[in-house]
PDB file of N, CA and C in Angstrom:
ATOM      1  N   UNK A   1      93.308  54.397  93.655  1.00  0.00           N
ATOM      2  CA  UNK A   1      94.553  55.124  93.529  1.00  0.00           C
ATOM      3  C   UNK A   1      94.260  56.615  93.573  1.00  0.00           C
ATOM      4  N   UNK A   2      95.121  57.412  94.151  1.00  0.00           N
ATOM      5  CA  UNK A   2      94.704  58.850  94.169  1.00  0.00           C
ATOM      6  C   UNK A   2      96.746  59.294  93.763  1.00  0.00           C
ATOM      7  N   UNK A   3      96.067  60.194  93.309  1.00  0.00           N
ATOM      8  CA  UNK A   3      97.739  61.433  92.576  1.00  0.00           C
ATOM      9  C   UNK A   3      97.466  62.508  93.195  1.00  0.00           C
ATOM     10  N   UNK A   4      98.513  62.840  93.545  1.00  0.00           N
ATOM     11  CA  UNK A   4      98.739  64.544  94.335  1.00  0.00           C
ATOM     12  C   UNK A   4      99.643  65.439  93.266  1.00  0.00           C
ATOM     13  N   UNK A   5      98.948  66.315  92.651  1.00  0.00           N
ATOM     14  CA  UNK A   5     100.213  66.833  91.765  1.00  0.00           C
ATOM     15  C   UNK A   5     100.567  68.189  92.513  1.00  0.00           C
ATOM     16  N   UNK A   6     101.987  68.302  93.128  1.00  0.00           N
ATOM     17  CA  UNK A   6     102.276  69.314  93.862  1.00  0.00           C
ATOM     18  C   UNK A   6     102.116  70.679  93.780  1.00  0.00           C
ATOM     19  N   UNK A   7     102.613  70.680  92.282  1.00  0.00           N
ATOM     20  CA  UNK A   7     102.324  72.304  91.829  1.00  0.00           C
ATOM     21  C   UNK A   7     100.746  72.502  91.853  1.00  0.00           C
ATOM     22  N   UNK A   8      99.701  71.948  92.258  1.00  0.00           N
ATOM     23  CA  UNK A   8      98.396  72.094  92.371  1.00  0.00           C
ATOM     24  C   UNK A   8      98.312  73.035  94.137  1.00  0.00           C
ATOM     25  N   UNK A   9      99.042  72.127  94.711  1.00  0.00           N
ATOM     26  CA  UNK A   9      99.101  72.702  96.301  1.00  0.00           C
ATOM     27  C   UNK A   9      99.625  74.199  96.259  1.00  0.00           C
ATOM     28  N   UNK A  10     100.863  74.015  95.389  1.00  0.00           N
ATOM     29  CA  UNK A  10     102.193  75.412  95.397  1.00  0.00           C
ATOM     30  C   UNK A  10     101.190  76.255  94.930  1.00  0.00           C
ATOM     31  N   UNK A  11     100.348  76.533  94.238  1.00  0.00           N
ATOM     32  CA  UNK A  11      99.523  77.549  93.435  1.00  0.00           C
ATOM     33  C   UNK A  11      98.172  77.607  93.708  1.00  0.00           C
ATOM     34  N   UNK A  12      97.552  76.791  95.140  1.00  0.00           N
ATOM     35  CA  UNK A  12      96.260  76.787  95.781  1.00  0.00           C
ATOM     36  C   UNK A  12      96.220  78.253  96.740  1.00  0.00           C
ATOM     37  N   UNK A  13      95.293  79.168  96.150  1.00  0.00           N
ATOM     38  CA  UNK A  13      94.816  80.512  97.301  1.00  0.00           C
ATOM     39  C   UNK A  13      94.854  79.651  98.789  1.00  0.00           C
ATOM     40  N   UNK A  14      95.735  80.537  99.590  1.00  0.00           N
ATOM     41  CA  UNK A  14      94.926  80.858 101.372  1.00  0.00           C
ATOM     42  C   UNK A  14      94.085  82.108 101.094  1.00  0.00           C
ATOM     43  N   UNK A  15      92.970  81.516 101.310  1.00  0.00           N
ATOM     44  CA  UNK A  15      91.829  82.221 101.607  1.00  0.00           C
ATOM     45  C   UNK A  15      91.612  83.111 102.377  1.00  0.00           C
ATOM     46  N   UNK A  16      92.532  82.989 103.857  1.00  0.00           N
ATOM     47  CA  UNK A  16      92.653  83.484 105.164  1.00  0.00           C
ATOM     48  C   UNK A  16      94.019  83.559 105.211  1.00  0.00           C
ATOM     49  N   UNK A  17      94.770  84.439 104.860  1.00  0.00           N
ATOM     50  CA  UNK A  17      96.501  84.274 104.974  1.00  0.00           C
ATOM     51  C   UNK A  17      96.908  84.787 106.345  1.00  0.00           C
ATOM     52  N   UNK A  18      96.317  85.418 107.497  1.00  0.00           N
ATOM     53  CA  UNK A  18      96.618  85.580 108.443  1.00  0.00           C
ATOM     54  C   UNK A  18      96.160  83.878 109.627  1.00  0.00           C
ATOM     55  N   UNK A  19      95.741  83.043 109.142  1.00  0.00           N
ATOM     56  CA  UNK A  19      95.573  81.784 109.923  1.00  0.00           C
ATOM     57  C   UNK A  19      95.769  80.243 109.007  1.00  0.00           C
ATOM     58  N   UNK A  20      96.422  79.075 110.366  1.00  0.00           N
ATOM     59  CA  UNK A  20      96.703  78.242 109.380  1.00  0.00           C
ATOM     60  C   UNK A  20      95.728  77.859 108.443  1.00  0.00           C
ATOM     61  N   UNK A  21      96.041  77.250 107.204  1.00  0.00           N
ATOM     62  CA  UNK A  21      94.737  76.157 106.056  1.00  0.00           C
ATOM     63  C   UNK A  21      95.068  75.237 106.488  1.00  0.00           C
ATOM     64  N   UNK A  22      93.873  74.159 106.657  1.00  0.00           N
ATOM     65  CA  UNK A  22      94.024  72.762 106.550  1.00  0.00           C
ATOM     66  C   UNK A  22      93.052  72.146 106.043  1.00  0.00           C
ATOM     67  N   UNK A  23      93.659  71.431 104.859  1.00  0.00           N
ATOM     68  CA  UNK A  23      92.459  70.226 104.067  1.00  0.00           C
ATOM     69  C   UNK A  23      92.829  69.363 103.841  1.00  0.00           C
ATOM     70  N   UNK A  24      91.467  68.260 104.155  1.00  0.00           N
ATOM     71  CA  UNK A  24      91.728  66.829 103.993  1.00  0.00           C
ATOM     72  C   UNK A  24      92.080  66.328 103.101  1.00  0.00           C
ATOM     73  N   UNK A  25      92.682  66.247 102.404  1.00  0.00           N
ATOM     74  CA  UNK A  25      92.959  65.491 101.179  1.00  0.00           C
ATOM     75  C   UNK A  25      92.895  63.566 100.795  1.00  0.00           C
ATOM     76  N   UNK A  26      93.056  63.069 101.636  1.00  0.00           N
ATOM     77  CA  UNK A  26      92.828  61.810 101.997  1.00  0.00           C
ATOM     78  C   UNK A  26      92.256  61.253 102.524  1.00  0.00           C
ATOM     79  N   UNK A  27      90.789  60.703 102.463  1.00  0.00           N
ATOM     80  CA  UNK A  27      90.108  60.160 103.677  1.00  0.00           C
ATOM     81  C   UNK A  27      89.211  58.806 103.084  1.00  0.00           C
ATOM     82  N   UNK A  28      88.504  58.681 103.522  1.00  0.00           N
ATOM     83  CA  UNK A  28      87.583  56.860 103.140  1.00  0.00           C
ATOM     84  C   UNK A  28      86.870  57.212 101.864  1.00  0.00           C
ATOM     85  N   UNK A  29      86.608  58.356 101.588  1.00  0.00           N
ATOM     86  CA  UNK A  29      86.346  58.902 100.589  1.00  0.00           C
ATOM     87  C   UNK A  29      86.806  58.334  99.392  1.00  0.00           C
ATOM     88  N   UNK A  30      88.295  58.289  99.312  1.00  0.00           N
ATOM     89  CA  UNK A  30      89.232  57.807  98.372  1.00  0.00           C
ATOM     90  C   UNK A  30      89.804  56.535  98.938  1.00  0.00           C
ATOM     91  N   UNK A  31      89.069  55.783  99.549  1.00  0.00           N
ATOM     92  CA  UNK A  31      89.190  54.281 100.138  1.00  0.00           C
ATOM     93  C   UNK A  31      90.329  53.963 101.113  1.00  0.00           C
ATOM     94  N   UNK A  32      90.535  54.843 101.712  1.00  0.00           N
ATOM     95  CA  UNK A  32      92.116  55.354 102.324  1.00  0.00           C
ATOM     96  C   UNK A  32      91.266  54.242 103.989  1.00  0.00           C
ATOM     97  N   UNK A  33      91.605  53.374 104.091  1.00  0.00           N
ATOM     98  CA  UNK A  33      90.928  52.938 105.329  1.00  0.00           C
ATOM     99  C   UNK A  33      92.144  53.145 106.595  1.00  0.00           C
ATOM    100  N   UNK A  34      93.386  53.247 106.402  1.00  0.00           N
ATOM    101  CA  UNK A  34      94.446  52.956 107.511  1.00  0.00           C
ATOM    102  C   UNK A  34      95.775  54.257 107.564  1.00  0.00           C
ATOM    103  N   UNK A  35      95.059  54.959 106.681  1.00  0.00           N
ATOM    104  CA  UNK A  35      95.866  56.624 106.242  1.00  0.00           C
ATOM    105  C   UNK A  35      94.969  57.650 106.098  1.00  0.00           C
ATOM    106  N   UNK A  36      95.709  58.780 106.419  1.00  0.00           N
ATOM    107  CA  UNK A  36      94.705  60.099 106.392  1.00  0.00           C
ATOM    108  C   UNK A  36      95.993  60.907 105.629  1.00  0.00           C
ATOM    109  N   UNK A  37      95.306  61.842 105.185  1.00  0.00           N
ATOM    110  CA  UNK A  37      96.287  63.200 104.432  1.00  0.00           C
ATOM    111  C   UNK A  37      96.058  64.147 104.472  1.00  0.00           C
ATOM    112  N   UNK A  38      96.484  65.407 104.713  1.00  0.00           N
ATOM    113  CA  UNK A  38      96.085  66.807 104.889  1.00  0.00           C
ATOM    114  C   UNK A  38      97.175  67.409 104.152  1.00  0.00           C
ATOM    115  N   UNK A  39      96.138  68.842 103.437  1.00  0.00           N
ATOM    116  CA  UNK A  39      96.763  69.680 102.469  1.00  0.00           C
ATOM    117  C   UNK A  39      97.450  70.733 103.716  1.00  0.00           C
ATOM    118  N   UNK A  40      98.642  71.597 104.317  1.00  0.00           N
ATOM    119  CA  UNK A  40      98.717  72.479 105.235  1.00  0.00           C
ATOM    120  C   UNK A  40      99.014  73.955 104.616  1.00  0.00           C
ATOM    121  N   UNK A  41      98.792  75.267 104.910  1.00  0.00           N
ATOM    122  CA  UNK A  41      99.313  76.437 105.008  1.00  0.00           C
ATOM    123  C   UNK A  41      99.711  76.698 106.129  1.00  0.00           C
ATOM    124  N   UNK A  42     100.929  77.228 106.316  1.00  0.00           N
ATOM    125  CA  UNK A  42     101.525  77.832 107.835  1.00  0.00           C
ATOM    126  C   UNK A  42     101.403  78.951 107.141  1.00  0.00           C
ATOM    127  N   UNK A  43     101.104  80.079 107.421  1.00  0.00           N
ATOM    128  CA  UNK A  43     101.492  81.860 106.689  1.00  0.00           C
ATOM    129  C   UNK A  43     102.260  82.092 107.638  1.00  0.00           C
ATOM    130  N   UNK A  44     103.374  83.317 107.402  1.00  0.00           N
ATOM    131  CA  UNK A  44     104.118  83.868 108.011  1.00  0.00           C
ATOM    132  C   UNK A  44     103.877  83.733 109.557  1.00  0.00           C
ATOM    133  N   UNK A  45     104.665  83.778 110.883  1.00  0.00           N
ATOM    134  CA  UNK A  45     104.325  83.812 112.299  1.00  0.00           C
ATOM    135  C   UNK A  45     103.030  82.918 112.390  1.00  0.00           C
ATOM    136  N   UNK A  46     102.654  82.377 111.965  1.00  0.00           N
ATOM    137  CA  UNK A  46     101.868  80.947 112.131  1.00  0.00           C
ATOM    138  C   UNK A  46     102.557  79.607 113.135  1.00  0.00           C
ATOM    139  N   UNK A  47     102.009  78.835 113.161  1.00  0.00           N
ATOM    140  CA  UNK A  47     102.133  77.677 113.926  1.00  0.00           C
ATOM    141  C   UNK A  47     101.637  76.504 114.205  1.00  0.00           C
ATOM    142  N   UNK A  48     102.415  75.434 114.277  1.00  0.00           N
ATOM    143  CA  UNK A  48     101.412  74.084 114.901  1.00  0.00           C
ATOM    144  C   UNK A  48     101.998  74.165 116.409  1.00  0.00           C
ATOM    145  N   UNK A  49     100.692  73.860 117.319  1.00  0.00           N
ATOM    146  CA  UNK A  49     101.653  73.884 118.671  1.00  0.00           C
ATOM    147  C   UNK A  49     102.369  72.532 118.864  1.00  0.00           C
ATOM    148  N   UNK A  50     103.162  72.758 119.754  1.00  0.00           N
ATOM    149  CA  UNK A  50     103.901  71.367 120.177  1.00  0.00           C
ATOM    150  C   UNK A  50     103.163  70.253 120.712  1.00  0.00           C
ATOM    151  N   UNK A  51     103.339  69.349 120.295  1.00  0.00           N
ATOM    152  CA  UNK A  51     102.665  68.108 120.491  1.00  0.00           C
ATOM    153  C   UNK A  51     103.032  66.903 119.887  1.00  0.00           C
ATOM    154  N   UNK A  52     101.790  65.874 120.844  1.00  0.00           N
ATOM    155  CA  UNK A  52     102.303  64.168 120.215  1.00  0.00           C
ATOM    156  C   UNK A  52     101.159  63.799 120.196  1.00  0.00           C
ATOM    157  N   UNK A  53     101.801  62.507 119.274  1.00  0.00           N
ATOM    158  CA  UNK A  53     100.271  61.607 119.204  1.00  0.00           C
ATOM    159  C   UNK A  53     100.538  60.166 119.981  1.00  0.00           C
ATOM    160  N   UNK A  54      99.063  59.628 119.978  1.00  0.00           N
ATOM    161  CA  UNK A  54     100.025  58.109 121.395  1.00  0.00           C
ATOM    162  C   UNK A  54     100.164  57.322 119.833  1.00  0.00           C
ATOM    163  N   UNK A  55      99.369  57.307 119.024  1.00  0.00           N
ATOM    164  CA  UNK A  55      99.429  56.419 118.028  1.00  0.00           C
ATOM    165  C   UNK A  55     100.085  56.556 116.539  1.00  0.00           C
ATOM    166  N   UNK A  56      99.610  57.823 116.193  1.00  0.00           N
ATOM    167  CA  UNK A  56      99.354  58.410 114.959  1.00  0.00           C
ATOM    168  C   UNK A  56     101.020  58.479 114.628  1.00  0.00           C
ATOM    169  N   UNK A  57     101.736  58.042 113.775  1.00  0.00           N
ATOM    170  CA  UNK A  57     103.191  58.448 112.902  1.00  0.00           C
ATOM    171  C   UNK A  57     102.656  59.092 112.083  1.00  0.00           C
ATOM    172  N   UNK A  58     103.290  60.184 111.260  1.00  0.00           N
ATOM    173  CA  UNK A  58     103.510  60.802 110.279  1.00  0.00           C
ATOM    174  C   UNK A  58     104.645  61.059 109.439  1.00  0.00           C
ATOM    175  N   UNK A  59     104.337  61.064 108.278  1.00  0.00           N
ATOM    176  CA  UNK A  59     105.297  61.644 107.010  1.00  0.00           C
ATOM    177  C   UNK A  59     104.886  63.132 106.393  1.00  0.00           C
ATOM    178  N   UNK A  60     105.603  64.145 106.751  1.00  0.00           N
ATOM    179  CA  UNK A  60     105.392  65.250 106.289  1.00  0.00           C
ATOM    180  C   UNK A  60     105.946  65.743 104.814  1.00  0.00           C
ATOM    181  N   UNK A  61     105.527  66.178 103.939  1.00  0.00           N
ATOM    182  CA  UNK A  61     106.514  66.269 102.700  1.00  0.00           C
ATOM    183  C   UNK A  61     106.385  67.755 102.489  1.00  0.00           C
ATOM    184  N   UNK A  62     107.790  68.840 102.850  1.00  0.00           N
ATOM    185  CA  UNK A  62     107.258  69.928 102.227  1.00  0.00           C
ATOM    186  C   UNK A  62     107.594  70.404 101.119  1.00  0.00           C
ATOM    187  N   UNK A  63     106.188  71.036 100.276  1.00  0.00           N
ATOM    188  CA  UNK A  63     106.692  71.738  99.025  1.00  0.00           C
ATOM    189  C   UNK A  63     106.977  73.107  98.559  1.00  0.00           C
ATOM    190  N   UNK A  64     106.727  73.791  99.816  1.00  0.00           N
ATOM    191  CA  UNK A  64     106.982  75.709  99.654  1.00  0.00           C
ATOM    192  C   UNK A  64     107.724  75.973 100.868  1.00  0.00           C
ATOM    193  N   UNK A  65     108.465  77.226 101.054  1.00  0.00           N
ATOM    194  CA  UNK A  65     108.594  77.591 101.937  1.00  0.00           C
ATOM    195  C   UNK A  65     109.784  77.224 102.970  1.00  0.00           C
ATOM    196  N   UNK A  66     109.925  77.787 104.220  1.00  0.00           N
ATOM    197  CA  UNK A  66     110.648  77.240 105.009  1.00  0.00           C
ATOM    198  C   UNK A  66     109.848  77.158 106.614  1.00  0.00           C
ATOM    199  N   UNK A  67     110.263  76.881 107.547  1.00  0.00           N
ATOM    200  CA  UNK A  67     109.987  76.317 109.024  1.00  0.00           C
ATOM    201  C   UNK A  67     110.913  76.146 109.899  1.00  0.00           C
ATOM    202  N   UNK A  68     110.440  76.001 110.788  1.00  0.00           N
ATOM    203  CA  UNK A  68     111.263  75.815 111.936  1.00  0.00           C
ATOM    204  C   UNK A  68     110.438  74.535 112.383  1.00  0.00           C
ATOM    205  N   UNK A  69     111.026  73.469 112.712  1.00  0.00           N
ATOM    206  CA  UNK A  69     110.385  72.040 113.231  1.00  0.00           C
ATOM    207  C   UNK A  69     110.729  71.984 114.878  1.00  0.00           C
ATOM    208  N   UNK A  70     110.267  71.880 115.453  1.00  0.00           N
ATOM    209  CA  UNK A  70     110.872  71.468 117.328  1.00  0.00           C
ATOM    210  C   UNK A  70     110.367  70.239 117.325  1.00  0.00           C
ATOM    211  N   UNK A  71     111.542  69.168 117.231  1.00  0.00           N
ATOM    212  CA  UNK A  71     111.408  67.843 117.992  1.00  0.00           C
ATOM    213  C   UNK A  71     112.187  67.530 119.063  1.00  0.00           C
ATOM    214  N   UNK A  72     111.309  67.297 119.925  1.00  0.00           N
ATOM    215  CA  UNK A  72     111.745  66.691 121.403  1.00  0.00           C
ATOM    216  C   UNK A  72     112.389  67.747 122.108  1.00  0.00           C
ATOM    217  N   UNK A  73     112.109  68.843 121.319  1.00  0.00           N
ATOM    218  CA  UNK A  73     112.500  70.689 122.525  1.00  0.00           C
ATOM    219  C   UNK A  73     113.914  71.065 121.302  1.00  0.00           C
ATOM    220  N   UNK A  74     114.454  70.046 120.430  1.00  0.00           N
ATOM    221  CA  UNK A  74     115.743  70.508 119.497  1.00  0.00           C
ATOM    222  C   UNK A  74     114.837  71.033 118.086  1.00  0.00           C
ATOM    223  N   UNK A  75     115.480  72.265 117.672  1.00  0.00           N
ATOM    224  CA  UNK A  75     114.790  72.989 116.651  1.00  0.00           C
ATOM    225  C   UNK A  75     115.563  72.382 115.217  1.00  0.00           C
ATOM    226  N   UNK A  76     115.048  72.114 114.144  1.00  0.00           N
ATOM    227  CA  UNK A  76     115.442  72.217 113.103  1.00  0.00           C
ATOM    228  C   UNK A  76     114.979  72.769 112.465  1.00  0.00           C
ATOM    229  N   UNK A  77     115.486  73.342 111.403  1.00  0.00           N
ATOM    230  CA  UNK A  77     115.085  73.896 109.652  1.00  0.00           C
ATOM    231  C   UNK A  77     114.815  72.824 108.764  1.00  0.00           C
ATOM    232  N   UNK A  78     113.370  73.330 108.221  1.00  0.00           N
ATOM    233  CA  UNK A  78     113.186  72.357 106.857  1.00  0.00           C
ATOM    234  C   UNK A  78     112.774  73.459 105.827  1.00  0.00           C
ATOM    235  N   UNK A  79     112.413  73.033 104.936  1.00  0.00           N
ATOM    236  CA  UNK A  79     112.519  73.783 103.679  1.00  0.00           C
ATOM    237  C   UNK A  79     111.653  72.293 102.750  1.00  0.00           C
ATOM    238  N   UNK A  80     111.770  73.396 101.639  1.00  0.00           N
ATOM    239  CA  UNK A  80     111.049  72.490 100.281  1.00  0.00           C
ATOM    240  C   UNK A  80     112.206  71.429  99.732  1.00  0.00           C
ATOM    241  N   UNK A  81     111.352  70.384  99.332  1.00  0.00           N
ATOM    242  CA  UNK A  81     111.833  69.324  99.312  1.00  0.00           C
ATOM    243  C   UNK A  81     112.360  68.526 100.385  1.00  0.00           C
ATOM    244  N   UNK A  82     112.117  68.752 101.189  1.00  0.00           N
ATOM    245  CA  UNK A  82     112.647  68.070 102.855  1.00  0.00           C
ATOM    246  C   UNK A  82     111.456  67.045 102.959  1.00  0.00           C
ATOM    247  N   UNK A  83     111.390  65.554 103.571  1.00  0.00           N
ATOM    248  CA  UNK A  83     110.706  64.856 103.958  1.00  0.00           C
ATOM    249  C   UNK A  83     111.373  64.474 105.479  1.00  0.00           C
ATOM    250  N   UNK A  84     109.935  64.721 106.354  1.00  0.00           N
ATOM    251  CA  UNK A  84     109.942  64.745 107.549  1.00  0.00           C
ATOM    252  C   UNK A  84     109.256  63.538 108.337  1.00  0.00           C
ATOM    253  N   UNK A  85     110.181  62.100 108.817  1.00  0.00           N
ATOM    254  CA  UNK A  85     109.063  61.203 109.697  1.00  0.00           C
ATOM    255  C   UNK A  85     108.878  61.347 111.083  1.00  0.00           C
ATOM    256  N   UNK A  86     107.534  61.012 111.041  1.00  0.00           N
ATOM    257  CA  UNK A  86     107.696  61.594 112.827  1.00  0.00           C
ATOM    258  C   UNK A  86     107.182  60.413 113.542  1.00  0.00           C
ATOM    259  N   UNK A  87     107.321  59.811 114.411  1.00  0.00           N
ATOM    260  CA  UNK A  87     106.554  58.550 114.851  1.00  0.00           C
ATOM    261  C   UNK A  87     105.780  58.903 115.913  1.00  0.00           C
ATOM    262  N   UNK A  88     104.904  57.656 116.128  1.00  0.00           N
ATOM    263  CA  UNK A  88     104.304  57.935 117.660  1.00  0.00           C
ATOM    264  C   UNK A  88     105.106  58.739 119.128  1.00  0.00           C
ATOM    265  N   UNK A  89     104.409  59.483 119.840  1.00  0.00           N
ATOM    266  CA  UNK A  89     104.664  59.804 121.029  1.00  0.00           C
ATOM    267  C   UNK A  89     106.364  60.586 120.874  1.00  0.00           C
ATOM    268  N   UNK A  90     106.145  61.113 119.744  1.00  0.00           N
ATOM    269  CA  UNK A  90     107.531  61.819 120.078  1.00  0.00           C
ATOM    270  C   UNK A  90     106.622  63.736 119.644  1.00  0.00           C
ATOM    271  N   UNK A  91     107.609  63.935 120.569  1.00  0.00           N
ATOM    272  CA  UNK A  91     106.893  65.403 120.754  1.00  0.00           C
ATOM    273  C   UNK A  91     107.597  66.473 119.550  1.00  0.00           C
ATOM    274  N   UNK A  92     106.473  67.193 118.468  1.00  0.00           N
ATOM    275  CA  UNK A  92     106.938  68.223 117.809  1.00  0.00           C
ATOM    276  C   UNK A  92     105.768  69.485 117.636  1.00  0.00           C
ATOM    277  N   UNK A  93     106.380  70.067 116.891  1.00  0.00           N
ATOM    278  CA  UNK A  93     105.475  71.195 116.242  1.00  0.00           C
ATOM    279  C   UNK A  93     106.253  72.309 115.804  1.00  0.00           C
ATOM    280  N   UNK A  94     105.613  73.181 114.757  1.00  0.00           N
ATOM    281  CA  UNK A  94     106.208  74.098 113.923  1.00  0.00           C
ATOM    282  C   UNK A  94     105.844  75.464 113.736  1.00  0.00           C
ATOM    283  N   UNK A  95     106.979  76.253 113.548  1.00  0.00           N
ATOM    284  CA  UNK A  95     107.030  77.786 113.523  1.00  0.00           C
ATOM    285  C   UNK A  95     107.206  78.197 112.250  1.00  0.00           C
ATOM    286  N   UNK A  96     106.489  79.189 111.801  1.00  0.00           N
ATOM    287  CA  UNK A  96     107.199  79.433 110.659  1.00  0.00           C
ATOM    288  C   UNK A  96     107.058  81.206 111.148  1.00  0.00           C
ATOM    289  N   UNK A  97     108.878  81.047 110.424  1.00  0.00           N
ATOM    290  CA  UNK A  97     109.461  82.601 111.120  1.00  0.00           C
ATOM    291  C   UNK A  97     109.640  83.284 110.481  1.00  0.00           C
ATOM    292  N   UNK A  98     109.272  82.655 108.884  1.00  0.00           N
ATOM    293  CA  UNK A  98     109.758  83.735 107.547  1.00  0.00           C
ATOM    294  C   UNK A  98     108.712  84.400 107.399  1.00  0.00           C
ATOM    295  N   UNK A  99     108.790  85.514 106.205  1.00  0.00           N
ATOM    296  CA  UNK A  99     107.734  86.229 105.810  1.00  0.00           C
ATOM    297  C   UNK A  99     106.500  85.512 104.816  1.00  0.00           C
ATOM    298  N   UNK A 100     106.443  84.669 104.187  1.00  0.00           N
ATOM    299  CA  UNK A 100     106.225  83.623 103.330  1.00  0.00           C
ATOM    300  C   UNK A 100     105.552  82.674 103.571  1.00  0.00           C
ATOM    301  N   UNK A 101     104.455  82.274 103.086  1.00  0.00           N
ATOM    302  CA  UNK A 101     103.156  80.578 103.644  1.00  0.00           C
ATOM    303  C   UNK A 101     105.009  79.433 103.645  1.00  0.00           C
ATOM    304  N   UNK A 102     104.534  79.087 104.058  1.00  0.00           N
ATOM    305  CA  UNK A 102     105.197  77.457 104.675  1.00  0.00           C
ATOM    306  C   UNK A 102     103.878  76.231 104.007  1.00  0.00           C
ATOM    307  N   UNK A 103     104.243  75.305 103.219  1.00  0.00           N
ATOM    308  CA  UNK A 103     103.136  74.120 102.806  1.00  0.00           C
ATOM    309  C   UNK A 103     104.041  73.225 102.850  1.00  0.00           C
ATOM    310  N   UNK A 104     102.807  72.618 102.929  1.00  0.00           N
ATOM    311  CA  UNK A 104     102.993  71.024 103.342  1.00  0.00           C
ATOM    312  C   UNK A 104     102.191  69.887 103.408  1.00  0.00           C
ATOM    313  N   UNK A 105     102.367  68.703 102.592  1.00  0.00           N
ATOM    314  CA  UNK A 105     101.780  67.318 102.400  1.00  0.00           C
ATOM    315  C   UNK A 105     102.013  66.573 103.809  1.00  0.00           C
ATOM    316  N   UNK A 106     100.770  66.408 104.684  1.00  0.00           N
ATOM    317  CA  UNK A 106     101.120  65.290 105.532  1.00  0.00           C
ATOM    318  C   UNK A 106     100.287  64.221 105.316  1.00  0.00           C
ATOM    319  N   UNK A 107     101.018  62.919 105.666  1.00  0.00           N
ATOM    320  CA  UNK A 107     100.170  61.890 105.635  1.00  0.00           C
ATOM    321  C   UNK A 107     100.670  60.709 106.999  1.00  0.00           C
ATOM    322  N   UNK A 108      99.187  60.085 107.652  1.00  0.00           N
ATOM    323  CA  UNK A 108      99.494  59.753 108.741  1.00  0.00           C
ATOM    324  C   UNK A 108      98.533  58.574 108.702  1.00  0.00           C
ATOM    325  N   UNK A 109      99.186  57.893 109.677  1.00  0.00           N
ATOM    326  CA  UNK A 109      98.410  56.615 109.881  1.00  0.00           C
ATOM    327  C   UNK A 109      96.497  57.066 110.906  1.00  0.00           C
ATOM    328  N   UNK A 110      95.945  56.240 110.509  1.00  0.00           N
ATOM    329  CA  UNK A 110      94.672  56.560 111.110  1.00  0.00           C
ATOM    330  C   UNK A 110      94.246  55.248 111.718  1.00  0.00           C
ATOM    331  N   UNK A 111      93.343  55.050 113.245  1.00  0.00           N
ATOM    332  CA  UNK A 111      92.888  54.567 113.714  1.00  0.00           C
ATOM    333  C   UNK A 111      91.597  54.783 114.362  1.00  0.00           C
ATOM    334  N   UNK A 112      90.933  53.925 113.882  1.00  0.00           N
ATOM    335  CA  UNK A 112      89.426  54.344 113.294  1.00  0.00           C
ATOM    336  C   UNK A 112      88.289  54.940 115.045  1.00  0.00           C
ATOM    337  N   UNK A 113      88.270  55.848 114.958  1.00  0.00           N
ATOM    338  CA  UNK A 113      87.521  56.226 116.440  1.00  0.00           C
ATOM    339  C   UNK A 113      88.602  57.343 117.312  1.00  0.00           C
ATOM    340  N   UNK A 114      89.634  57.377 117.094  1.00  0.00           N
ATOM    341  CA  UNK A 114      90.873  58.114 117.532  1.00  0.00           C
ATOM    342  C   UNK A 114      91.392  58.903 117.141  1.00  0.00           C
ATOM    343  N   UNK A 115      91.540  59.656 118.612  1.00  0.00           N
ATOM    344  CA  UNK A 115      91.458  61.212 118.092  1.00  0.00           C
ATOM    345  C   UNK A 115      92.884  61.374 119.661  1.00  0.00           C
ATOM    346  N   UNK A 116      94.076  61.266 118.950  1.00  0.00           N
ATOM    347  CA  UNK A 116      95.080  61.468 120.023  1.00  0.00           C
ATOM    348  C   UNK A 116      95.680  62.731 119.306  1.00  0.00           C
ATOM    349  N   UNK A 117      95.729  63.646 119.596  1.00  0.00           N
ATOM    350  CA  UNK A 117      96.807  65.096 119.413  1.00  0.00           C
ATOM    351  C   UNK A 117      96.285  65.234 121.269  1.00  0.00           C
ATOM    352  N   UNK A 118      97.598  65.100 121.683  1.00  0.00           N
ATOM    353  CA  UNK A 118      98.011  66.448 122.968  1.00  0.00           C
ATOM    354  C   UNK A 118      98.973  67.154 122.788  1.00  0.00           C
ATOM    355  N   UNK A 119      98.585  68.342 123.010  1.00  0.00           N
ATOM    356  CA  UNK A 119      98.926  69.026 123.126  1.00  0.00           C
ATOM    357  C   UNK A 119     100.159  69.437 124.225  1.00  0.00           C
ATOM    358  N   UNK A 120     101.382  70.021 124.219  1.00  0.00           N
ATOM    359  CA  UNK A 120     102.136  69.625 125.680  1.00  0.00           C
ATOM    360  C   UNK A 120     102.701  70.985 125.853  1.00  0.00           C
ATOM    361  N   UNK A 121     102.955  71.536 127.129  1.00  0.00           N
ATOM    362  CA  UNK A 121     102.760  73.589 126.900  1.00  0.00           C
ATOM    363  C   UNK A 121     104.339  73.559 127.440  1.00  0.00           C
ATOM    364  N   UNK A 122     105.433  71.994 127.987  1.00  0.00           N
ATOM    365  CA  UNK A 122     106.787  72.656 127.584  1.00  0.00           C
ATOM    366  C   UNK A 122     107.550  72.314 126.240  1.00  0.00           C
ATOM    367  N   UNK A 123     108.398  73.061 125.939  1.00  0.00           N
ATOM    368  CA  UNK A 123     109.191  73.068 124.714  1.00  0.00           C
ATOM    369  C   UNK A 123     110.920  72.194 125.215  1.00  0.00           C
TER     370      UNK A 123
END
């Protein structure tokens, strides 16, 4: 069993506040054989580029901040407390346009040897 206590994330230093953070938080480590988890920082004008996975779904949970999400080229706003699913092969990625880190809990299915993020350069 593993616990995530949020206000641990909300009050974790970026080290580098001009580029994204990303840490693993979930891996075989903690017996996680069919899920992965990552701790995220977006800082201000940061970004994930747009993209899909062929396999990988995700559940994003955010706890700071706000964003801009692009799925499938349509933009939404999320914010804290927003939970975000994303499934296979659907195309997203995120802006963050405020002045302010953007965080975020993701957790995603894993398949052992596979490594699908493409990347896709239209919006």
């Amino acid at each position: 069993m593993e616990i995530f206590k949020i206000e641990e994330f909300i009050k974790k230093e970026n080290t580098n506040p001009s580029e994204r953070f990303v840490q693993q938080i979930l891996t075989k480590e903690q017996k996680a054989e069919n899920v992965g988890g990552i701790f995220v920082v977006l800082p201000a004008g940061g970004k994930v580029p747009y993209h899909f996975h062929k396999k990988r779904e995700s559940v994003h949970i955010v706890i700071s901040g706000e964003a801009t999400e692009i799925i499938e080229g349509k933009e939404i706003t999320i914010k804290a407390n927003d939970v975000l699913y994303i499934p296979a092969i659907e195309k997203h990625g995120t802006i963050n346009r405020t002045d302010k880190d953007f965080r975020y809990l993701e957790f995603f299915t894993v398949e052992a040897g596979v490594t699908d993020f493409v990347e896709v350069t239209d919006e």
